[in-house]
N, C-alpha and C. Protein backbone atom coordinates (compact mmCIF):
# COMPACT_ATOMS: atom_id res chain seq x y z
N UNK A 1 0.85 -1.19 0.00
CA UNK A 1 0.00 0.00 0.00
C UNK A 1 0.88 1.24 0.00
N UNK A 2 0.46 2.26 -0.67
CA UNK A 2 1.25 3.58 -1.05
C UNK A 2 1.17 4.27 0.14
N UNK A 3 2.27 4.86 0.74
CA UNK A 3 1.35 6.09 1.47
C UNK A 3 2.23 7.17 1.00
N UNK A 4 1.85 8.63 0.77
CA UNK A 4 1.95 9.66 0.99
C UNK A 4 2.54 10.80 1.52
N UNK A 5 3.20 11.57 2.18
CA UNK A 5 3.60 12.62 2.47
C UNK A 5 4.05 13.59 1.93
N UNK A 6 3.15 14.89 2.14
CA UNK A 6 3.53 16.02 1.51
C UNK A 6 4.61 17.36 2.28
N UNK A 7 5.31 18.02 2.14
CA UNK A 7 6.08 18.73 2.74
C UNK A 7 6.48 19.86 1.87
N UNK A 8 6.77 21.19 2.44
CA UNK A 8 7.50 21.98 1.56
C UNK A 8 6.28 23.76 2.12
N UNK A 9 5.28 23.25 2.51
CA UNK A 9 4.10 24.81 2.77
C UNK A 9 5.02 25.33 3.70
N UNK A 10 4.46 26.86 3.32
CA UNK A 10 5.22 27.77 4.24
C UNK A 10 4.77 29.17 4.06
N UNK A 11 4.48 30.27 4.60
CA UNK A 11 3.78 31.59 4.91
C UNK A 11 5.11 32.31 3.55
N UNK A 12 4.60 32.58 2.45
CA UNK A 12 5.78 33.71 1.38
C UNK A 12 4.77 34.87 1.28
N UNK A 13 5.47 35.80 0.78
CA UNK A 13 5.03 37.21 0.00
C UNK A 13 4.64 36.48 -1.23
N UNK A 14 3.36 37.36 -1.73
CA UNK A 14 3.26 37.85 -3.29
C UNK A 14 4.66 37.67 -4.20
N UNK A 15 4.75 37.11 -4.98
CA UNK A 15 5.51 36.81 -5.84
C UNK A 15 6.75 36.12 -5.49
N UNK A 16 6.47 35.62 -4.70
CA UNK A 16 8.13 34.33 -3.91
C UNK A 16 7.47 33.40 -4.66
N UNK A 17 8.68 31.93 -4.09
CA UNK A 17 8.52 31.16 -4.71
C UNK A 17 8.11 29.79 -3.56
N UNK A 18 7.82 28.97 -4.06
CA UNK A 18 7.99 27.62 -2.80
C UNK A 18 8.09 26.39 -3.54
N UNK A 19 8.68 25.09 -3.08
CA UNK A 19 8.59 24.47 -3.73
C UNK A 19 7.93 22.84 -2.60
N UNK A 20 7.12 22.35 -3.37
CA UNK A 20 6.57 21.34 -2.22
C UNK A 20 6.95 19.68 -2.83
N UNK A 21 7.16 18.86 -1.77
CA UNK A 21 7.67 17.58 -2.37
C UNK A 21 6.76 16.70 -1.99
N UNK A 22 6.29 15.88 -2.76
CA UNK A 22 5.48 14.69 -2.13
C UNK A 22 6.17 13.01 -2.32
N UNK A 23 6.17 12.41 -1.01
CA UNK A 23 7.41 11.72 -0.87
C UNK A 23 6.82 10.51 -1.09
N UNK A 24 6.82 9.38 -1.23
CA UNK A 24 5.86 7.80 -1.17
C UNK A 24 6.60 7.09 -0.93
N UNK A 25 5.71 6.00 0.09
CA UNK A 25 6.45 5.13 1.06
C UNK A 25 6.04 3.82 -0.26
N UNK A 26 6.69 2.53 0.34
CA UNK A 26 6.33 1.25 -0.70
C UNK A 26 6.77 1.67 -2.21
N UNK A 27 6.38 0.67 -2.68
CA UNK A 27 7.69 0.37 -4.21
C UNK A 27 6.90 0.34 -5.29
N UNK A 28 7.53 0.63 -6.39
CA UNK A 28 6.54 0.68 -7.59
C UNK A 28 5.80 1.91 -7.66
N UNK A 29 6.82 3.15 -7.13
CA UNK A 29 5.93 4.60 -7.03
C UNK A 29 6.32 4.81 -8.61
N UNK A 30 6.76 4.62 -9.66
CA UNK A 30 7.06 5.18 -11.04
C UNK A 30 5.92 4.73 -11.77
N UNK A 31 5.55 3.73 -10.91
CA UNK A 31 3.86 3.59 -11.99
C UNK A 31 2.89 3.98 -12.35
N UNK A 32 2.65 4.89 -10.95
CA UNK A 32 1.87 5.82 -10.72
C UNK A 32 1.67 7.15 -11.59
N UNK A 33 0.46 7.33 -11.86
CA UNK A 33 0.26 8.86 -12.35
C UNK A 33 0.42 9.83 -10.80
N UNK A 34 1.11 10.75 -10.15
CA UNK A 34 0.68 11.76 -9.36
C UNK A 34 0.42 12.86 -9.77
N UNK A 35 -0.90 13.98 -8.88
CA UNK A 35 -1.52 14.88 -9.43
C UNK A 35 -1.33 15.60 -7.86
N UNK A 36 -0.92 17.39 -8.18
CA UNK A 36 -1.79 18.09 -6.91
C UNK A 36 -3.01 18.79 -7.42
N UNK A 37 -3.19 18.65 -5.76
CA UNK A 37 -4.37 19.23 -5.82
C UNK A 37 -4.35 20.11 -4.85
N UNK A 38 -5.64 21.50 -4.60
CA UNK A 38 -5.35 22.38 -3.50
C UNK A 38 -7.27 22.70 -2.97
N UNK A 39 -7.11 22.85 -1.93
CA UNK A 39 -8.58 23.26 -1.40
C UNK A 39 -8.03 24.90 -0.59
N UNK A 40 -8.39 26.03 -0.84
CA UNK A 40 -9.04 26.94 -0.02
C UNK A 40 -10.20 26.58 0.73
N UNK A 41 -10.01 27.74 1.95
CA UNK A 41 -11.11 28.09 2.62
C UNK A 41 -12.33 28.21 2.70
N UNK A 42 -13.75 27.38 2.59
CA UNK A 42 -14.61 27.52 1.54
C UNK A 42 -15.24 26.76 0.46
N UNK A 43 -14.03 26.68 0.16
CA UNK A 43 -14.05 25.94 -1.39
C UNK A 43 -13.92 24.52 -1.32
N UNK A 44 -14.18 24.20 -2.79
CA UNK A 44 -14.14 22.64 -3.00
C UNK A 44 -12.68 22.17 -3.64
N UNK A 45 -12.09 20.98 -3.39
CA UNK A 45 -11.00 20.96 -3.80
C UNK A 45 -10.68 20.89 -5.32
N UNK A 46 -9.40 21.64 -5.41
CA UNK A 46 -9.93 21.53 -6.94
C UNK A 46 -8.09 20.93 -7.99
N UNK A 47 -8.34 20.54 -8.54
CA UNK A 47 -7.18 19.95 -9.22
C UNK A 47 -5.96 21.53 -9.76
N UNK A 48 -4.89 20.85 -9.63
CA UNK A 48 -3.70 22.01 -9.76
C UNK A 48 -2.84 21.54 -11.22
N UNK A 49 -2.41 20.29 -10.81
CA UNK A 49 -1.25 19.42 -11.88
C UNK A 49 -1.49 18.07 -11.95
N UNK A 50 -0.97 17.37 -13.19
CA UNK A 50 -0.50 15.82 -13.37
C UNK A 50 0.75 15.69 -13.91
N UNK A 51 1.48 14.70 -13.36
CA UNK A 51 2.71 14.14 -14.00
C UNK A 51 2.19 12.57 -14.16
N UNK A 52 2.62 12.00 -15.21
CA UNK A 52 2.18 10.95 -15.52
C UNK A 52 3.11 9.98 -15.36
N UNK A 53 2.90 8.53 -15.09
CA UNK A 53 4.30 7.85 -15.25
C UNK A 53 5.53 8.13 -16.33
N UNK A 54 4.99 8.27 -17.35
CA UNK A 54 5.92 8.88 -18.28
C UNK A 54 6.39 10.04 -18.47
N UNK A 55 5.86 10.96 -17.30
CA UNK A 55 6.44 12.13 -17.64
C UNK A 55 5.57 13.34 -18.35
N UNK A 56 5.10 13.35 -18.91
CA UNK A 56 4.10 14.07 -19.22
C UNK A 56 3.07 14.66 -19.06
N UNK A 57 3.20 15.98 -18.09
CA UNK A 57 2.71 17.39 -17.04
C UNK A 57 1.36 17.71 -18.19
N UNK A 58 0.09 18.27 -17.23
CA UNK A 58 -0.77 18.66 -17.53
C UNK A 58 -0.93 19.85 -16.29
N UNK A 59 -1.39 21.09 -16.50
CA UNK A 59 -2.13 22.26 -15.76
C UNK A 59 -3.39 23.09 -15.92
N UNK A 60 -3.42 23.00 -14.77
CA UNK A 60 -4.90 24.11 -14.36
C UNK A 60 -4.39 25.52 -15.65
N UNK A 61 -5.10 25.97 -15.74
CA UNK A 61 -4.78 27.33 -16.76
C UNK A 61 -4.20 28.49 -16.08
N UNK A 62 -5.11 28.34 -14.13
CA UNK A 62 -4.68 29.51 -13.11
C UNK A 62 -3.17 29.44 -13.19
N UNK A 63 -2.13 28.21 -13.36
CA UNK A 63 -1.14 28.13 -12.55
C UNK A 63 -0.06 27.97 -13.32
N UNK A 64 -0.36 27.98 -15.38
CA UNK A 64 0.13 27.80 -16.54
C UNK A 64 1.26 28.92 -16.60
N UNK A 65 2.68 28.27 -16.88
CA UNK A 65 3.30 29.29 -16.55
C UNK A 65 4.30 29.81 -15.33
N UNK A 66 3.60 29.22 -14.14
CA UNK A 66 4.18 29.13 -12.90
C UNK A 66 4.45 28.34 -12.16
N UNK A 67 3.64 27.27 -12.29
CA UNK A 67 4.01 26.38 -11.49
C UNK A 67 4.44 24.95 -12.37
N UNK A 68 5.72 24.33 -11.84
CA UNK A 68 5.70 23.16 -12.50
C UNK A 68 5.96 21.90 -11.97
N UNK A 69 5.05 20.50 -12.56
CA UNK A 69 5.96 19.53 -11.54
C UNK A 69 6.46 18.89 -12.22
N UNK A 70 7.15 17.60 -10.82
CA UNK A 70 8.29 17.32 -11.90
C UNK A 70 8.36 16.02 -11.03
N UNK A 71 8.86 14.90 -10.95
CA UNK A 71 8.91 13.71 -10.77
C UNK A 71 10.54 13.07 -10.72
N UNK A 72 11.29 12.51 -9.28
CA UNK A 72 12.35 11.88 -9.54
C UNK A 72 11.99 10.08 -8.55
N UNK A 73 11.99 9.46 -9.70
CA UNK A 73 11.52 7.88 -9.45
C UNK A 73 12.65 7.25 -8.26
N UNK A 74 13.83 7.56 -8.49
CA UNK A 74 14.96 7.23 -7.59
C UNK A 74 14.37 7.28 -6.24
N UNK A 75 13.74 8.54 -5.51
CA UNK A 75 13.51 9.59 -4.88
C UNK A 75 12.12 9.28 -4.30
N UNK A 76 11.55 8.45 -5.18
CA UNK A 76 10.05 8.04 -4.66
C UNK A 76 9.37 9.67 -4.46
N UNK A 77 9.48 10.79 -5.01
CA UNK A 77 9.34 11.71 -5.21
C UNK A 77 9.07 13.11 -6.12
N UNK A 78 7.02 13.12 -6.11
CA UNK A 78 7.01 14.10 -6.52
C UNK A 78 6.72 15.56 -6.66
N UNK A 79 7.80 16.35 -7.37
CA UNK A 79 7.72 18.11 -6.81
C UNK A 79 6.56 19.07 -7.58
N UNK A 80 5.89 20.21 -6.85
CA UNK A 80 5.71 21.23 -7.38
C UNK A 80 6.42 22.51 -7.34
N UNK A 81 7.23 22.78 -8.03
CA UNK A 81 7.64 23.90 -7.73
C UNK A 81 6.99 25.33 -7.96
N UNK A 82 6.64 26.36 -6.95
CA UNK A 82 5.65 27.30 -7.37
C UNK A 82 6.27 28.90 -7.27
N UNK A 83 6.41 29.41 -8.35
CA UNK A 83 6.96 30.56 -8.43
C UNK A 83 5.66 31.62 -8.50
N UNK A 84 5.80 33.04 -8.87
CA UNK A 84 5.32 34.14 -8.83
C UNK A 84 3.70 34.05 -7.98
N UNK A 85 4.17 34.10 -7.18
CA UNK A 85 2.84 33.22 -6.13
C UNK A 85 1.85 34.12 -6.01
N UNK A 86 0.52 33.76 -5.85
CA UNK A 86 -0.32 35.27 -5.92
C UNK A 86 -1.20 34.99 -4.28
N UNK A 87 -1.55 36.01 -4.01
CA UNK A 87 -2.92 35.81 -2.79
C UNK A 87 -3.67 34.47 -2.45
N UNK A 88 -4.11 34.17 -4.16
CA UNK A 88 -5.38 33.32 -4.27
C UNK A 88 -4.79 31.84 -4.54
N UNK A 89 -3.48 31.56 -4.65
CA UNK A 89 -3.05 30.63 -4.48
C UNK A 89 -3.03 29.63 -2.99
N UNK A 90 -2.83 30.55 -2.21
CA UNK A 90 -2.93 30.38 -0.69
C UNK A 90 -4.70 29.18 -0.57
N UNK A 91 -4.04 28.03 -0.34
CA UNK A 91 -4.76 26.84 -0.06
C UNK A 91 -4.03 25.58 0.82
N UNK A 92 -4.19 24.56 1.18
CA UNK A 92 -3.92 23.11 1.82
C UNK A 92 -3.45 22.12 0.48
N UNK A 93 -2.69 21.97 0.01
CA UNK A 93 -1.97 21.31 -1.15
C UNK A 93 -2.04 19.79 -0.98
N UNK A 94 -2.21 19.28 -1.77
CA UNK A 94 -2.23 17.76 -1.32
C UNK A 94 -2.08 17.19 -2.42
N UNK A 95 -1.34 15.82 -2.54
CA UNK A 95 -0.93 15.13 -3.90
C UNK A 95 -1.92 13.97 -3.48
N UNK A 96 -1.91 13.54 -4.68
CA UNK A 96 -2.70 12.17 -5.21
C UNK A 96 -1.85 11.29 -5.93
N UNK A 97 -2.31 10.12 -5.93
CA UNK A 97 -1.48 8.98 -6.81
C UNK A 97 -2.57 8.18 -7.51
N UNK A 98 -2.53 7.28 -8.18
CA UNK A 98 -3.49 6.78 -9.17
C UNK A 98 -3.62 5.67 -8.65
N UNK A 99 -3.28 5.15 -7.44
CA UNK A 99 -3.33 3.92 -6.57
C UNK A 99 -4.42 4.37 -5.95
N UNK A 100 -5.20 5.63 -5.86
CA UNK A 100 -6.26 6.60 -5.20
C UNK A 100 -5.83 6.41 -4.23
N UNK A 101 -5.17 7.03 -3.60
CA UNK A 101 -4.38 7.61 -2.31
C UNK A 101 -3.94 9.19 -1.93
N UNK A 102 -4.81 9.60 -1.16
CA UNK A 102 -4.36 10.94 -0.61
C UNK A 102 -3.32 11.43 0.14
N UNK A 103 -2.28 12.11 -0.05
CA UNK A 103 -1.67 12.57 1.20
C UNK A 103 -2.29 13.47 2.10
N UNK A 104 -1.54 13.79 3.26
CA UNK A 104 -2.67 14.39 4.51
C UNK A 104 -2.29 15.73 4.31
N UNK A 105 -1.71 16.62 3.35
CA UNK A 105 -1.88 18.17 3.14
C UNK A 105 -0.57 18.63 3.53
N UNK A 106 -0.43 20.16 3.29
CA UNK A 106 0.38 21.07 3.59
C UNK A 106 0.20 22.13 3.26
N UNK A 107 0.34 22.77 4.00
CA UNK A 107 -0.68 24.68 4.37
C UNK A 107 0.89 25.42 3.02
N UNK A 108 0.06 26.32 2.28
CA UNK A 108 0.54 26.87 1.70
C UNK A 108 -0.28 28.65 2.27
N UNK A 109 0.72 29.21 2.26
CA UNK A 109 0.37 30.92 2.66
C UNK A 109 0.83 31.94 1.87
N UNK A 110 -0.05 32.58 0.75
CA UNK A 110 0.69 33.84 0.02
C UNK A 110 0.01 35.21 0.54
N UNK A 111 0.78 35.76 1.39
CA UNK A 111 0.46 37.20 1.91
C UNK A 111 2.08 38.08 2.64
N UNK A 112 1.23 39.05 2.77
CA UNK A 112 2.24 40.31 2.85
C UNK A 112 2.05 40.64 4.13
């Protein structure tokens, strides 16, 4: 069974950068499609990115441009890296795997 962990949230300014890693325990993590995802306050959760086993990134349109992920199989590990960060980015980040497995979140904060 896969499990999860996400790491990397942290309180930035408007236009910093952050980068978040999602780590997986058990073997055979390169098989996997992983996707983030982010929920605000409010809101319903809503999809961010995919990296596919092969490699091949899909994005939200909000985040086209800025944010990218990226996948190292060695590493059982995969990244978002998030540059020019805005207000409305500020949500609970959480990766997925195609084994349907959630990780348990990580607070992301964009304010001044």
């Amino acid at each position: 069974q896969v499990q999860l962990v996400e790491s990397g949230g942290d309180l930035v300014q408007p236009g910093g950068s952050l980068r978040l890693s999602c780590t997986a325990s058990g073997s055979r993590f390169s098989i996997y499609a992983v996707a983030w995802y982010r929920q605000a306050p409010g809101n319903q959760r809503e999809w961010v990115a995919t990296i596919t086993k092969g490699g091949t990134t899909t994005y939200t349109d909000s985040v086209k441009g800025r944010f990218t992920i990226s996948r190292d199989n060695a590493e059982n590990t995969v990244y978002l890296q998030m540059n020019s960060l805005k207000p409305e980015d500020t949500a609970i980040y959480y990766c997925f795997c195609s084994a349907n497995v959630w990780g348990q979140g990580t607070q992301v904060t964009v304010s001044s």
